[in-house]
C-alpha atoms as a PDB file:
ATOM      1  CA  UNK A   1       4.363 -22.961  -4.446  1.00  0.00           C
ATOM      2  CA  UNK A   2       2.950 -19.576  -4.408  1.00  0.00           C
ATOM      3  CA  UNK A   3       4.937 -16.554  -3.176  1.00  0.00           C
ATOM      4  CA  UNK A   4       3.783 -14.042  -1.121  1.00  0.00           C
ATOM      5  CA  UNK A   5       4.753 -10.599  -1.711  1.00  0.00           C
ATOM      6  CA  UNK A   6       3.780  -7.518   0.393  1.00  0.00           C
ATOM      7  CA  UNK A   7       4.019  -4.038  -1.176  1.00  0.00           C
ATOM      8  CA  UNK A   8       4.862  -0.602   0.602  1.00  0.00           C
ATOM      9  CA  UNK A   9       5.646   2.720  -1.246  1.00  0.00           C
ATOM     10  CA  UNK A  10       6.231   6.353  -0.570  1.00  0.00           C
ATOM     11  CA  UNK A  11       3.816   8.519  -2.030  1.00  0.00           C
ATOM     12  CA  UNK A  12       2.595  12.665  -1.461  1.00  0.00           C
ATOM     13  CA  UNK A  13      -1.005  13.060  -1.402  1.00  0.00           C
ATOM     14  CA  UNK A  14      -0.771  16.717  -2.371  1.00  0.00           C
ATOM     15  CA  UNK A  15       1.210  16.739  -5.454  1.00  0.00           C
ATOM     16  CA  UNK A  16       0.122  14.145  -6.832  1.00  0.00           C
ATOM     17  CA  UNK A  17      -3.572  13.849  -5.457  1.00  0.00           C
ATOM     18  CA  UNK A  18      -4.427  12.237  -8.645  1.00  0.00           C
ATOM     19  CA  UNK A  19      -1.649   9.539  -9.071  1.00  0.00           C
ATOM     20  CA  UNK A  20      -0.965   8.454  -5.274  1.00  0.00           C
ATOM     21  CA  UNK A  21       0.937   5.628  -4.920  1.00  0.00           C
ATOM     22  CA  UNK A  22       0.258   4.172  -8.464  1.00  0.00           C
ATOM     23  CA  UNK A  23       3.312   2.776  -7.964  1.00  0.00           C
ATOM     24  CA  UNK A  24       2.010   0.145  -5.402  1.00  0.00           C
ATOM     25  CA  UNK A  25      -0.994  -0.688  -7.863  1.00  0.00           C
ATOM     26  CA  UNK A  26       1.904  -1.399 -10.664  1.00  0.00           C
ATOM     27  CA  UNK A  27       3.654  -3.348  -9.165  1.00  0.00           C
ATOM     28  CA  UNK A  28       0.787  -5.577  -7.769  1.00  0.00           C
ATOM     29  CA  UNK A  29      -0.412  -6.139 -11.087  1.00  0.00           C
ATOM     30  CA  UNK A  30       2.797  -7.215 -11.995  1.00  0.00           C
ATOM     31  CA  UNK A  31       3.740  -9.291  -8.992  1.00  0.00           C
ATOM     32  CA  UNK A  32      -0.302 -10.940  -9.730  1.00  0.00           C
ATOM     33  CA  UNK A  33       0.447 -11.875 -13.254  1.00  0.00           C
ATOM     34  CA  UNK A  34       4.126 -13.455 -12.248  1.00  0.00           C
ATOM     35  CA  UNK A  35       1.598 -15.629  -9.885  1.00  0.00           C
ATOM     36  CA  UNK A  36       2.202 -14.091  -6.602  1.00  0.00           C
ATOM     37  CA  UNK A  37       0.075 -13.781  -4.202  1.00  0.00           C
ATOM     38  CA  UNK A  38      -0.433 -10.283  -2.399  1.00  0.00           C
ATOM     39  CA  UNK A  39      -1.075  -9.947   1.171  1.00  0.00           C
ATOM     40  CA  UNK A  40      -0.657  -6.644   3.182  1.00  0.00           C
ATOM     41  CA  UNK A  41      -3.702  -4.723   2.056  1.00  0.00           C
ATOM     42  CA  UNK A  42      -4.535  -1.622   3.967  1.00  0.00           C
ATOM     43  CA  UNK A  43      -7.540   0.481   4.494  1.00  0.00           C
ATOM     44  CA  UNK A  44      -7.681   3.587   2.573  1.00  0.00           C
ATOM     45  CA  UNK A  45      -9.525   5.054   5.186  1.00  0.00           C
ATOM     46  CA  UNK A  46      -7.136   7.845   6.668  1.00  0.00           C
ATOM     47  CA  UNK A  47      -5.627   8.603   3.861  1.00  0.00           C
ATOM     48  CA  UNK A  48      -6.964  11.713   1.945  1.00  0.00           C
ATOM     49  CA  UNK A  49      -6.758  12.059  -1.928  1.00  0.00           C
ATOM     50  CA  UNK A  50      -8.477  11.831  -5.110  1.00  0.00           C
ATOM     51  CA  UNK A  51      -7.112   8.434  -7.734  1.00  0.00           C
ATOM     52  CA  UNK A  52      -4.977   5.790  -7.256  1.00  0.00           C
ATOM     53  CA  UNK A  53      -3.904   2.856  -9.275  1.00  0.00           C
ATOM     54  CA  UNK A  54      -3.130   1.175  -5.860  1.00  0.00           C
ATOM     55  CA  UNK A  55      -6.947   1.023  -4.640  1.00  0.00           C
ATOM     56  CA  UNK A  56      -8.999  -2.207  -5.171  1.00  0.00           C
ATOM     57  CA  UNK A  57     -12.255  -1.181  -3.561  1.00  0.00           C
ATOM     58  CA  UNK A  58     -11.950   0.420   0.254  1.00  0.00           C
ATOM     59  CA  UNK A  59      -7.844  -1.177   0.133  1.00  0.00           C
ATOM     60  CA  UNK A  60      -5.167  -0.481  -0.998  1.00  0.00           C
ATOM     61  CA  UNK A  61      -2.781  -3.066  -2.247  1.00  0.00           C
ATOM     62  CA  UNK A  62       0.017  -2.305   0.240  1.00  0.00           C
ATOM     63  CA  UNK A  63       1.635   0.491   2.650  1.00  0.00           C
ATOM     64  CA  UNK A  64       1.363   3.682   1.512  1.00  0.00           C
ATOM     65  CA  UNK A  65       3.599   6.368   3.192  1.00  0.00           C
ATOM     66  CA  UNK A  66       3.698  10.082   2.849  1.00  0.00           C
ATOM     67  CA  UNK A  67       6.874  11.237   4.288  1.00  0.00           C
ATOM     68  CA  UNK A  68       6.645  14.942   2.857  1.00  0.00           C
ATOM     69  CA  UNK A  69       3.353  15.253   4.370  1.00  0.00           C
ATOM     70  CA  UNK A  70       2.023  13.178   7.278  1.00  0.00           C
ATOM     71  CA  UNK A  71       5.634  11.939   8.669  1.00  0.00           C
ATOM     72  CA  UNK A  72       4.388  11.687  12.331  1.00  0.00           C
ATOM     73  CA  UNK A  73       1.701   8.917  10.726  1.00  0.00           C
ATOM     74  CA  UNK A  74       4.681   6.587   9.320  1.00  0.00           C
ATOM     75  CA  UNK A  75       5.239   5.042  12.716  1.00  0.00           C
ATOM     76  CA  UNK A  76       2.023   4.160  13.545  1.00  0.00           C
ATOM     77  CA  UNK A  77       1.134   2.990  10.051  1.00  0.00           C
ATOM     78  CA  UNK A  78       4.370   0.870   9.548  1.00  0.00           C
ATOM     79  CA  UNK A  79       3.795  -0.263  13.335  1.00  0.00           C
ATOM     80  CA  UNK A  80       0.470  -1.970  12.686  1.00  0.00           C
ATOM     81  CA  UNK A  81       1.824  -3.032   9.363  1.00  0.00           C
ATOM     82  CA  UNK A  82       3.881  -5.538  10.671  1.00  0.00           C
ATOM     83  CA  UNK A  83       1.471  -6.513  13.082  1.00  0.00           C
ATOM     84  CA  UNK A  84      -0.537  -7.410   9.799  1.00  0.00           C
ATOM     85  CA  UNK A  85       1.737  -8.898   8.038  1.00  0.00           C
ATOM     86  CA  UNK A  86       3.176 -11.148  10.569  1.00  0.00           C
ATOM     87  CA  UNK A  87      -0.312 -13.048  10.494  1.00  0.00           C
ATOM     88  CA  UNK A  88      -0.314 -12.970   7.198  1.00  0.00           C
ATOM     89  CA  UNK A  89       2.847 -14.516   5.731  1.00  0.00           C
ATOM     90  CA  UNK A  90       1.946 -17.753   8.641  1.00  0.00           C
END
């Protein structure tokens, strides 16, 4: 059957403003094409920068974290997460 696959990735929204967390929307294209299916989506909403490969609409395509930047956020974010993902992947 169908795997599902949940993303997460580090990312610095000032450096690299223009490129967050492409990384995230690379590898869900690839995991997409292989036939997976993605779950884990999280609002960008909160999150402050310009382009991202890893935004479909108001989502992104898994859990981005800026450790060099908003650190005291990671908790929360990977907190609710798993909340997330635990309905998910039933």
């Amino acid at each position: 059957g169908t795997k599902k696959c949940a993303i997460f990735g580090l990312g610095d929204h000032v450096s690299y403003s223009n490129h967050f967390v492409d990384d995230i929307g690379v590898m869900a294209e690839r995991l997409e094409d292989a036939g997976a299916s993605l779950v884990g989506f999280v609002t960008v909403e909160g999150y402050t920068f310009d382009q991202s490969l890893a935004q479909r609409g108001d989502l992104f395509l898994g859990l981005p974290l800026d450790e060099d930047f908003e650190p005291e956020k990671s908790q929360e974010r990977i907190s609710n997460w798993v909340l997330q993902l635990k309905k998910e992947f039933n």
